[in-house]
PDB file of N, CA and C in Angstrom:
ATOM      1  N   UNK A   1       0.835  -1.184   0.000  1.00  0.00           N
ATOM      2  CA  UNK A   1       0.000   0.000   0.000  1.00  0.00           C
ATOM      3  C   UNK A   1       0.885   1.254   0.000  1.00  0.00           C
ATOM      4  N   UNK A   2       0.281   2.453  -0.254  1.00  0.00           N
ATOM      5  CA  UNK A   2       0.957   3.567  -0.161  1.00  0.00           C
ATOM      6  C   UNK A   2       1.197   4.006   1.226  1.00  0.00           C
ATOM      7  N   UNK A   3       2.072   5.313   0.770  1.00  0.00           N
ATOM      8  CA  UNK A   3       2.030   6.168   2.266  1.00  0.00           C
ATOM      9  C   UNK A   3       1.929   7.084   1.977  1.00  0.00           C
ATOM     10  N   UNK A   4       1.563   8.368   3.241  1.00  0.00           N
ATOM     11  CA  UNK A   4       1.522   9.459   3.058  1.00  0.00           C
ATOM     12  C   UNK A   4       1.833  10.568   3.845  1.00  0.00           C
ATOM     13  N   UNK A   5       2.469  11.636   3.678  1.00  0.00           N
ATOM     14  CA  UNK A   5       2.286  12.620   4.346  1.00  0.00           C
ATOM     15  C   UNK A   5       1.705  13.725   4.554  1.00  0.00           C
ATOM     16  N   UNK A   6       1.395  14.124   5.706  1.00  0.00           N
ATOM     17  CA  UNK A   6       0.159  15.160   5.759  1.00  0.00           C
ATOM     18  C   UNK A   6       0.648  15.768   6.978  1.00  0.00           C
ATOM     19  N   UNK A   7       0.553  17.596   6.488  1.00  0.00           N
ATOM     20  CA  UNK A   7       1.164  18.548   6.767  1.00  0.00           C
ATOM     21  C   UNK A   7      -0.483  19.380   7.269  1.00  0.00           C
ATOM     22  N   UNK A   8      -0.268  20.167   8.323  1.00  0.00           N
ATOM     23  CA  UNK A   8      -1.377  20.538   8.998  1.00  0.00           C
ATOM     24  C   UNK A   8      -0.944  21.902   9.009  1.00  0.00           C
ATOM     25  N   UNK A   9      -1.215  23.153   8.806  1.00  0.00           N
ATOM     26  CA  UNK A   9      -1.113  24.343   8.913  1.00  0.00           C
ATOM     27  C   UNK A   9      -1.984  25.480   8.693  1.00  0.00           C
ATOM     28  N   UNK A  10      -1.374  26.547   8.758  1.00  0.00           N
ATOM     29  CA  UNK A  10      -2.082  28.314   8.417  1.00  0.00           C
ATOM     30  C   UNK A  10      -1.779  29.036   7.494  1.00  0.00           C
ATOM     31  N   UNK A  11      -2.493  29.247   6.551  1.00  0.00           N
ATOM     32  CA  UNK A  11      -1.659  30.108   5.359  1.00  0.00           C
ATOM     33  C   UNK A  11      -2.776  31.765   5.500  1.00  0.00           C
ATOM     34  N   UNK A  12      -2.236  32.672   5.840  1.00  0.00           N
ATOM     35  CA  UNK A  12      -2.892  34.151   5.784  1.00  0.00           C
ATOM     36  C   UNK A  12      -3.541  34.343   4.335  1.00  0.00           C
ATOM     37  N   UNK A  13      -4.562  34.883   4.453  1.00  0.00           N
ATOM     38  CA  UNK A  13      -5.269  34.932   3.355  1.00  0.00           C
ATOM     39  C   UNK A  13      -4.592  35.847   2.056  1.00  0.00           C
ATOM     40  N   UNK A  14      -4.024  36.990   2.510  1.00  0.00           N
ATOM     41  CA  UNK A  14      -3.193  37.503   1.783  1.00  0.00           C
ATOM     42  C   UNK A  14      -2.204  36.674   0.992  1.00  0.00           C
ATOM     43  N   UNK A  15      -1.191  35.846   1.803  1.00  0.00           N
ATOM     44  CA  UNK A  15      -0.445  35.064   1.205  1.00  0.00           C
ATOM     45  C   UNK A  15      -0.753  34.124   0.207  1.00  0.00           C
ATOM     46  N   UNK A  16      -2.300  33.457   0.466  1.00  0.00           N
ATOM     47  CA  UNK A  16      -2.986  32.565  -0.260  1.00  0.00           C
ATOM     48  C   UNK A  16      -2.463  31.979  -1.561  1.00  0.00           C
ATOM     49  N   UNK A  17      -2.297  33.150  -2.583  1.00  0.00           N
ATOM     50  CA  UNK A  17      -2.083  33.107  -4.306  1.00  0.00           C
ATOM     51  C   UNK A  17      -0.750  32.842  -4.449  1.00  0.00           C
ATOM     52  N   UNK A  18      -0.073  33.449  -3.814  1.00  0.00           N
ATOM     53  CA  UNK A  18       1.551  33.271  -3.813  1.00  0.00           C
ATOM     54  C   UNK A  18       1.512  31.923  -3.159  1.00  0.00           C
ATOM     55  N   UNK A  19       1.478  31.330  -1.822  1.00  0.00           N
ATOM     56  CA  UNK A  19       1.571  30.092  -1.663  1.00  0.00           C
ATOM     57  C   UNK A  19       1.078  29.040  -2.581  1.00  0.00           C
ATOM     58  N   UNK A  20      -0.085  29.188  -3.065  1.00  0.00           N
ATOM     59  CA  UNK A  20      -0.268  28.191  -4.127  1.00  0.00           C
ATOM     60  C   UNK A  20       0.411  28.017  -5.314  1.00  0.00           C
ATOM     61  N   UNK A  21       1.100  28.972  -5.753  1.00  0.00           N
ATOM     62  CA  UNK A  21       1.846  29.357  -6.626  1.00  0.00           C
ATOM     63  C   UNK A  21       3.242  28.769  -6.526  1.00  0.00           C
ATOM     64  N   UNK A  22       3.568  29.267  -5.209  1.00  0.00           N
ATOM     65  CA  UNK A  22       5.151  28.458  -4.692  1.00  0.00           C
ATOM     66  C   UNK A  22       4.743  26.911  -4.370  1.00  0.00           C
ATOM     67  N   UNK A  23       3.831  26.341  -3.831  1.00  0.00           N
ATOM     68  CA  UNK A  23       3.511  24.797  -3.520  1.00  0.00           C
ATOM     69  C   UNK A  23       3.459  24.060  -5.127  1.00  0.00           C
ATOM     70  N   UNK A  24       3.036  24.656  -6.013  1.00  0.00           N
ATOM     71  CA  UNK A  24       2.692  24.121  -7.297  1.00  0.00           C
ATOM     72  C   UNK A  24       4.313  23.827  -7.678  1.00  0.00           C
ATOM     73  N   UNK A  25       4.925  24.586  -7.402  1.00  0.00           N
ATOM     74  CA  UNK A  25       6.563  24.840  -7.842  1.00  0.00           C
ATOM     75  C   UNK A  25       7.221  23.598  -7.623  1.00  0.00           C
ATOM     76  N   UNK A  26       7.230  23.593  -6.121  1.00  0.00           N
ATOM     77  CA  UNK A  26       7.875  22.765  -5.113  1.00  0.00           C
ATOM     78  C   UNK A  26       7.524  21.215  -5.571  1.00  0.00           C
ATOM     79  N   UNK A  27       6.159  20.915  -5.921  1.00  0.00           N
ATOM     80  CA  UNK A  27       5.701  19.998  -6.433  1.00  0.00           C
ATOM     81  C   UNK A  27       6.391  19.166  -7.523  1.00  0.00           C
ATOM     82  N   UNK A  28       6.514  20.187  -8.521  1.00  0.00           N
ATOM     83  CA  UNK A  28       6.971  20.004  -9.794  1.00  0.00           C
ATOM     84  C   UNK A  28       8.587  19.448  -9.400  1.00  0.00           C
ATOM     85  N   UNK A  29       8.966  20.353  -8.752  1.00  0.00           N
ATOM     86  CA  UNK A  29      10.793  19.908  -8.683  1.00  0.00           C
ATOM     87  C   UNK A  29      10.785  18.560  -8.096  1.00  0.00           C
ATOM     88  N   UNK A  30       9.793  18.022  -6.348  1.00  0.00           N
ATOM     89  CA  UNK A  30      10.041  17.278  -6.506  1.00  0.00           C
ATOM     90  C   UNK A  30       9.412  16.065  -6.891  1.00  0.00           C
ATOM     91  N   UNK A  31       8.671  15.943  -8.016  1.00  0.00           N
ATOM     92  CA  UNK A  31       8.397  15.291  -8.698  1.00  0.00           C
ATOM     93  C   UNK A  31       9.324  14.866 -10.082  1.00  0.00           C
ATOM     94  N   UNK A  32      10.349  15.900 -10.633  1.00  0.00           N
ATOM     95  CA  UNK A  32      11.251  16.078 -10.931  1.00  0.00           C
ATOM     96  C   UNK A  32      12.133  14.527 -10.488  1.00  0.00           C
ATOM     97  N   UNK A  33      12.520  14.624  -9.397  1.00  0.00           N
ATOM     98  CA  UNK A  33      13.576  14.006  -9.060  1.00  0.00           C
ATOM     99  C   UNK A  33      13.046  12.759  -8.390  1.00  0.00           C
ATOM    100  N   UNK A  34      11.906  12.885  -7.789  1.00  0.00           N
ATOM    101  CA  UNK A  34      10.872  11.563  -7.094  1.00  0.00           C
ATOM    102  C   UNK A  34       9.937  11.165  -7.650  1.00  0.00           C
ATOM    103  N   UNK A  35       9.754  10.377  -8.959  1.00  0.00           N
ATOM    104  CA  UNK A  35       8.731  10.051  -9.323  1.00  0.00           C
ATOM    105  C   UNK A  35       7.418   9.404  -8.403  1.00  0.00           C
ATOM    106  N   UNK A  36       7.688   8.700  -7.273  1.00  0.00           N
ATOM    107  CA  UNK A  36       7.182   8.261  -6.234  1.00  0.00           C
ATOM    108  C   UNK A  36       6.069   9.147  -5.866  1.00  0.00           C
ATOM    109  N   UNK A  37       5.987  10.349  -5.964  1.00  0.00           N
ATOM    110  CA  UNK A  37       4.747  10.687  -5.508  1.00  0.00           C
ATOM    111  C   UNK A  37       4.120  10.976  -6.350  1.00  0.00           C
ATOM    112  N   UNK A  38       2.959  10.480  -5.824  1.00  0.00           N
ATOM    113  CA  UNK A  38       1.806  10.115  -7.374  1.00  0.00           C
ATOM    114  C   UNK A  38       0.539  11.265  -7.056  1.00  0.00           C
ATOM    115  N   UNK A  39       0.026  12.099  -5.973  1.00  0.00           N
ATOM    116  CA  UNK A  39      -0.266  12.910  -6.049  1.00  0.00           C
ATOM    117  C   UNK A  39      -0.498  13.651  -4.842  1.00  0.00           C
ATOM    118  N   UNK A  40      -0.752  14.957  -4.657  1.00  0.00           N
ATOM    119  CA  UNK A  40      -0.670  15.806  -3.653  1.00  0.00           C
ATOM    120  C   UNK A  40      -2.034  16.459  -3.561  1.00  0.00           C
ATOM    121  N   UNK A  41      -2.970  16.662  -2.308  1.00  0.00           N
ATOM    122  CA  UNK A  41      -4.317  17.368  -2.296  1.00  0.00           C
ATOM    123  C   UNK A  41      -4.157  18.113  -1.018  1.00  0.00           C
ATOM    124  N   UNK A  42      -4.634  19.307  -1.077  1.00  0.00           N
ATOM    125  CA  UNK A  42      -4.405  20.497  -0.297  1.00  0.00           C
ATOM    126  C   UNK A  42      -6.356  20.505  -0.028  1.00  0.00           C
ATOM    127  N   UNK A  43      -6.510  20.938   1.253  1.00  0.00           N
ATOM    128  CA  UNK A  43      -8.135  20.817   1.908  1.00  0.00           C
ATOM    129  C   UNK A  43      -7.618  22.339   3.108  1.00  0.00           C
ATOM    130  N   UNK A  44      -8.667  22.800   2.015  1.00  0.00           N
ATOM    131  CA  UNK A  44      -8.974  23.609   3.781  1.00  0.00           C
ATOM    132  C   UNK A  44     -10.188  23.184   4.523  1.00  0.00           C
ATOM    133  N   UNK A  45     -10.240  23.338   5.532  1.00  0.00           N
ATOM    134  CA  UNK A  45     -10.955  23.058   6.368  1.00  0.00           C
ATOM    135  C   UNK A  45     -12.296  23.557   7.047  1.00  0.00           C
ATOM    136  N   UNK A  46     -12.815  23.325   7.902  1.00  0.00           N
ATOM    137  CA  UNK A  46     -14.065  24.490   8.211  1.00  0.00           C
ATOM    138  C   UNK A  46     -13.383  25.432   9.132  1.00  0.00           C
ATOM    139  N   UNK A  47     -12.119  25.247   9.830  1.00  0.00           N
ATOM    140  CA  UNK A  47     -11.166  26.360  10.985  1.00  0.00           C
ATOM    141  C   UNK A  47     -10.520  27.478  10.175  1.00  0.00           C
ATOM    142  N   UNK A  48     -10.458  26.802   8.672  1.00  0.00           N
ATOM    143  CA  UNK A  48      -9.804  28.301   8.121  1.00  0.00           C
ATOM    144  C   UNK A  48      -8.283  27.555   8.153  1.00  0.00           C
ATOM    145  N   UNK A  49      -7.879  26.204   8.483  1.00  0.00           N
ATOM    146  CA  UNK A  49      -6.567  25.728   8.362  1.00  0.00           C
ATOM    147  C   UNK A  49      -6.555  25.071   7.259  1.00  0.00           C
ATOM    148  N   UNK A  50      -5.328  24.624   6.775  1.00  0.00           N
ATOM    149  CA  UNK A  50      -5.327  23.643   5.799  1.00  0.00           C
ATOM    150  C   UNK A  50      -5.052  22.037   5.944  1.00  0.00           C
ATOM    151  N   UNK A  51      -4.898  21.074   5.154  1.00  0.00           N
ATOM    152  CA  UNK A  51      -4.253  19.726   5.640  1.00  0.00           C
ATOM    153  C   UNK A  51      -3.897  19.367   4.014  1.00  0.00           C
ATOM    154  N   UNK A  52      -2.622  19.515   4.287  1.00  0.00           N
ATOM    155  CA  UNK A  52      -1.798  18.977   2.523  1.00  0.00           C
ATOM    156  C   UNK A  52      -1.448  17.610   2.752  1.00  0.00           C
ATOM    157  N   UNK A  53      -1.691  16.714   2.212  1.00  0.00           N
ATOM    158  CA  UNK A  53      -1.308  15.426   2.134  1.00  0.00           C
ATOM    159  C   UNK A  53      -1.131  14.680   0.613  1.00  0.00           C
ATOM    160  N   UNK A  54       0.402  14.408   1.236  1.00  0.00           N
ATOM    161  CA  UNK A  54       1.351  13.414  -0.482  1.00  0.00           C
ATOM    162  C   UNK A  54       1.071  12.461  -0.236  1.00  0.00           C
ATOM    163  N   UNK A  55       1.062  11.602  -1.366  1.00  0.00           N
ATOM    164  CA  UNK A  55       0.872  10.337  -1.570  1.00  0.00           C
ATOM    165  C   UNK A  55       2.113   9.974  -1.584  1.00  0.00           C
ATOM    166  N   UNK A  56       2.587   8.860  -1.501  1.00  0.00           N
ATOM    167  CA  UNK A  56       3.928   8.359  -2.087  1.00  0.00           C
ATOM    168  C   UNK A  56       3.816   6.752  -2.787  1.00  0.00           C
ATOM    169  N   UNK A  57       4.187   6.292  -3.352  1.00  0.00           N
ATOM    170  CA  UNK A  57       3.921   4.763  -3.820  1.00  0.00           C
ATOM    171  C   UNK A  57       4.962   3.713  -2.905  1.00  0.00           C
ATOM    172  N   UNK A  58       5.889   4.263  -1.964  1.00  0.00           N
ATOM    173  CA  UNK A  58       6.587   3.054  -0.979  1.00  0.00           C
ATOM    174  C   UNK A  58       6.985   4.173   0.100  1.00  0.00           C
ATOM    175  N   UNK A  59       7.132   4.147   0.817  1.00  0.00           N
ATOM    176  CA  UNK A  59       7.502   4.233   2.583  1.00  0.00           C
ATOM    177  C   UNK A  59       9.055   4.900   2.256  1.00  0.00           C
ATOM    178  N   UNK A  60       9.838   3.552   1.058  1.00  0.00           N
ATOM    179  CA  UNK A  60      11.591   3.939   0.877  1.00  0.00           C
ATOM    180  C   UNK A  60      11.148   5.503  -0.300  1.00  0.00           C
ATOM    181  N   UNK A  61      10.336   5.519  -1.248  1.00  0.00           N
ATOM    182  CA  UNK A  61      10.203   7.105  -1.856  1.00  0.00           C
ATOM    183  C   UNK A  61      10.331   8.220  -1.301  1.00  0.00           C
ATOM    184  N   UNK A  62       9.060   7.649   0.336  1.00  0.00           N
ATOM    185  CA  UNK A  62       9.174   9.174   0.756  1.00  0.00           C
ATOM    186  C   UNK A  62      10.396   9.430   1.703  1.00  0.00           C
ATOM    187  N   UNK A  63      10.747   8.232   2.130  1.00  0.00           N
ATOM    188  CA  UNK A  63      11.999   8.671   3.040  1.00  0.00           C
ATOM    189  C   UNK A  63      13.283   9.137   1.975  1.00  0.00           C
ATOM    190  N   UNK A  64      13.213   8.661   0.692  1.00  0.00           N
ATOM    191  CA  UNK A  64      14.312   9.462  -0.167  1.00  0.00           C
ATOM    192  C   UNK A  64      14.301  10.545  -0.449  1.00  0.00           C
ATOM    193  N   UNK A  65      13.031  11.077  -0.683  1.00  0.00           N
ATOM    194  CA  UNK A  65      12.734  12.549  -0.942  1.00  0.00           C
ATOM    195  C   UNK A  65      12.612  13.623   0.244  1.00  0.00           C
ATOM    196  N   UNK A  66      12.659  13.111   1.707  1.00  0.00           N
ATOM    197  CA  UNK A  66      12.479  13.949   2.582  1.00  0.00           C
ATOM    198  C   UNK A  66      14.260  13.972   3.222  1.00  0.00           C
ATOM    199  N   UNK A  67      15.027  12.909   2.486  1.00  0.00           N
ATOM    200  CA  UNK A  67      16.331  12.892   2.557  1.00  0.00           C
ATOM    201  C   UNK A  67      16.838  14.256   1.753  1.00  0.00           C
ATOM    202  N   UNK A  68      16.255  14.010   0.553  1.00  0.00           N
ATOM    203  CA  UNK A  68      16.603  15.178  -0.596  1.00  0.00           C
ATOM    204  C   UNK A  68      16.571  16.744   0.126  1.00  0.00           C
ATOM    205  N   UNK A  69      15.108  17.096   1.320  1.00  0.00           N
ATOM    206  CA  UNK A  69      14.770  17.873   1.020  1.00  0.00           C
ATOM    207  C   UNK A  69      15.346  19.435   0.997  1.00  0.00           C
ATOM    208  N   UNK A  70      16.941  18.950   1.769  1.00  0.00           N
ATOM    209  CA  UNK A  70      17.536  20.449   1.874  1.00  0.00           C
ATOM    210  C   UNK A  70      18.116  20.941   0.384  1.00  0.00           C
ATOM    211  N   UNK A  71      18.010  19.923  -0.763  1.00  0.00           N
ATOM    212  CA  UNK A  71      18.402  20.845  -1.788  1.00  0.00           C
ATOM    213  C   UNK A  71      17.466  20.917  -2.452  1.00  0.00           C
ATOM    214  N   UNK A  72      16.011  21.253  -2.128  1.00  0.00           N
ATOM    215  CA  UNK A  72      14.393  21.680  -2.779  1.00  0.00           C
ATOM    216  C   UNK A  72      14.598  23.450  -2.582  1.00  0.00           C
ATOM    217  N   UNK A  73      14.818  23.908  -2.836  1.00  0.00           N
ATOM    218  CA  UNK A  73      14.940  25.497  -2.527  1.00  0.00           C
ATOM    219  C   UNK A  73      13.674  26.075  -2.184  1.00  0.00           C
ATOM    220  N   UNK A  74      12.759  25.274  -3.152  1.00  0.00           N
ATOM    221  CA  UNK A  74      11.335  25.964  -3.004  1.00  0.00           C
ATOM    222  C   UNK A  74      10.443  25.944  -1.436  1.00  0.00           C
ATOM    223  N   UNK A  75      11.541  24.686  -1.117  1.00  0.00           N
ATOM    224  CA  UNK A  75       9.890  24.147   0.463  1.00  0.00           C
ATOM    225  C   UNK A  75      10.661  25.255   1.272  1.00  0.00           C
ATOM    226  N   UNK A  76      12.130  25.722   1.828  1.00  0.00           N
ATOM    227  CA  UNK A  76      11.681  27.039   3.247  1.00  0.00           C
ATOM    228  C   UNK A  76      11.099  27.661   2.426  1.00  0.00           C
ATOM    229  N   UNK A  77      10.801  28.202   1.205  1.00  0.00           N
ATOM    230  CA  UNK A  77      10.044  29.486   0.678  1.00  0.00           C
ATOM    231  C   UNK A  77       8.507  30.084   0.642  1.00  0.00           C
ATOM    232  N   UNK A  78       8.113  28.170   0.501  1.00  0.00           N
ATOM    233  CA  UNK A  78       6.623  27.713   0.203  1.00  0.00           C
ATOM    234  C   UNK A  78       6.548  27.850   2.292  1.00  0.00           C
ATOM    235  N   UNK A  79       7.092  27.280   2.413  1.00  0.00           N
ATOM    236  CA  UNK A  79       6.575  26.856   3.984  1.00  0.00           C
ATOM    237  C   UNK A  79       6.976  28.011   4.954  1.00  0.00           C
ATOM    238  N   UNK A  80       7.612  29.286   4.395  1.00  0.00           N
ATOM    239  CA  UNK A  80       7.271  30.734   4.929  1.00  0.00           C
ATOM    240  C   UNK A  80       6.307  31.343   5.470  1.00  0.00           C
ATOM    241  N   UNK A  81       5.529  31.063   4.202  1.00  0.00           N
ATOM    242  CA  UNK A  81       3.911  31.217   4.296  1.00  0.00           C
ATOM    243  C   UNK A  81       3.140  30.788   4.767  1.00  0.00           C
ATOM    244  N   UNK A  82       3.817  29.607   5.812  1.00  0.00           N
ATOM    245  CA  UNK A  82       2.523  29.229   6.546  1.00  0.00           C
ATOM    246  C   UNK A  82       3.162  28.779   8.324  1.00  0.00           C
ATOM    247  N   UNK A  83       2.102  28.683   8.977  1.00  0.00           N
ATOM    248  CA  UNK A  83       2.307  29.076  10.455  1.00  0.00           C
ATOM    249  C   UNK A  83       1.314  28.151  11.088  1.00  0.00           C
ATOM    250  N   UNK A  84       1.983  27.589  12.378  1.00  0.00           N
ATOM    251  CA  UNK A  84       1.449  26.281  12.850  1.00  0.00           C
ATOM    252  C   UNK A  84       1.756  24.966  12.322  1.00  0.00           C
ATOM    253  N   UNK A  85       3.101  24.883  11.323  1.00  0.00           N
ATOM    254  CA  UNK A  85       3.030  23.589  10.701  1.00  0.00           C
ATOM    255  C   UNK A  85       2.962  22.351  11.244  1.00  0.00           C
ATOM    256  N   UNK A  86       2.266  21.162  11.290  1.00  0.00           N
ATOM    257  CA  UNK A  86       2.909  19.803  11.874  1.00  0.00           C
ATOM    258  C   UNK A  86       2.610  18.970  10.808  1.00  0.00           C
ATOM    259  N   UNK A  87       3.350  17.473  11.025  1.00  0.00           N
ATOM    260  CA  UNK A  87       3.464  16.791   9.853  1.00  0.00           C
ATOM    261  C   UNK A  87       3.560  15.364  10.851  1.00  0.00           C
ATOM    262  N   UNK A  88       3.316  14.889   9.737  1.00  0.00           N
ATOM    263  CA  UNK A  88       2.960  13.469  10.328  1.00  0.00           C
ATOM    264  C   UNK A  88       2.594  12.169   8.690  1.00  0.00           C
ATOM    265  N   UNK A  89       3.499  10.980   9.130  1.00  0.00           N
ATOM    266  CA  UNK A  89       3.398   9.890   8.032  1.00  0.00           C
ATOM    267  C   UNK A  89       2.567   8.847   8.617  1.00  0.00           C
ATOM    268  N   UNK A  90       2.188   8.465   7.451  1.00  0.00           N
ATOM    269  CA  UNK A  90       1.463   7.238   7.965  1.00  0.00           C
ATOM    270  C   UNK A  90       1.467   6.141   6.315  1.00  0.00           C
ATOM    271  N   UNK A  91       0.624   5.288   6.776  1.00  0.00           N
ATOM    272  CA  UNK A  91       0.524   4.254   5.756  1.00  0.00           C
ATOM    273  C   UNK A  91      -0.754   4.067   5.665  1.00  0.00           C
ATOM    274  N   UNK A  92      -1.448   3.928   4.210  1.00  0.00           N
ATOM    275  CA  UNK A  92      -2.823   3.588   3.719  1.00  0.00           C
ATOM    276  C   UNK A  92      -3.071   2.103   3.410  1.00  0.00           C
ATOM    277  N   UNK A  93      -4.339   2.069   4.509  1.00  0.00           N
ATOM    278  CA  UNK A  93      -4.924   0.555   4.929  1.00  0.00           C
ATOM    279  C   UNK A  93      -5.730   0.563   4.032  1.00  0.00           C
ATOM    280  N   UNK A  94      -6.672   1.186   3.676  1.00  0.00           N
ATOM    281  CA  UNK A  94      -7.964   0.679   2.705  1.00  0.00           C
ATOM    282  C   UNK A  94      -8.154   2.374   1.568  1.00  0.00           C
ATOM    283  N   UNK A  95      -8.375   1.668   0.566  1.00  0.00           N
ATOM    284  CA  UNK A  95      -8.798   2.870  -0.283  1.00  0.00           C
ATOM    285  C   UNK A  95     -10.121   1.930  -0.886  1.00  0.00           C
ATOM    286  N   UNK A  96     -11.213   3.400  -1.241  1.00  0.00           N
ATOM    287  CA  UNK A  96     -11.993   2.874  -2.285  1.00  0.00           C
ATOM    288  C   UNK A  96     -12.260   3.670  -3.237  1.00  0.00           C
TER     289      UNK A  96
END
């Protein structure tokens, strides 16, 4: 099964367009170099927070790419913009 990570945070409404803008970026590069993640969905919430969560296709993808991540330039830039971050992996038991 897959795994995933999911990032819990605050993005100011102002910042909004530009963060989506820089996350789209960040995406691309590392998708670039990690084919492993097969896709990314961003939810805001009814609090006004968000919850971004990657997919990855093995457990060893995402731990390679979160190895990578100090030469992503884009994630401190993307993750400027947002406040309260936490993150957390897990593994997917059932999809339908």
């Amino acid at each position: 099964m897959s795994v995933v990570r999911t990032h819990r945070y605050s993005v100011a409404g102002a910042d909004l367009e530009e963060f989506l803008a820089r996350r789209s970026s960040l995406i691309a590069t590392v998708r670039e170099g990690h084919p492993g993640l097969t896709h990314a969905t961003l939810v805001q919430l009814e609090d006004g927070t968000y919850t971004d969560t990657w997919h990855w296709e093995s457990a060893e993808q995402l731990g390679t790419a979160l190895a990578a991540l100090p030469t992503f330039s884009e994630a401190p830039l993307t993750m400027a913009l947002t406040k309260d971050n936490t993150a957390q992996n897990g593994q997917v038991i059932d999809e339908h």
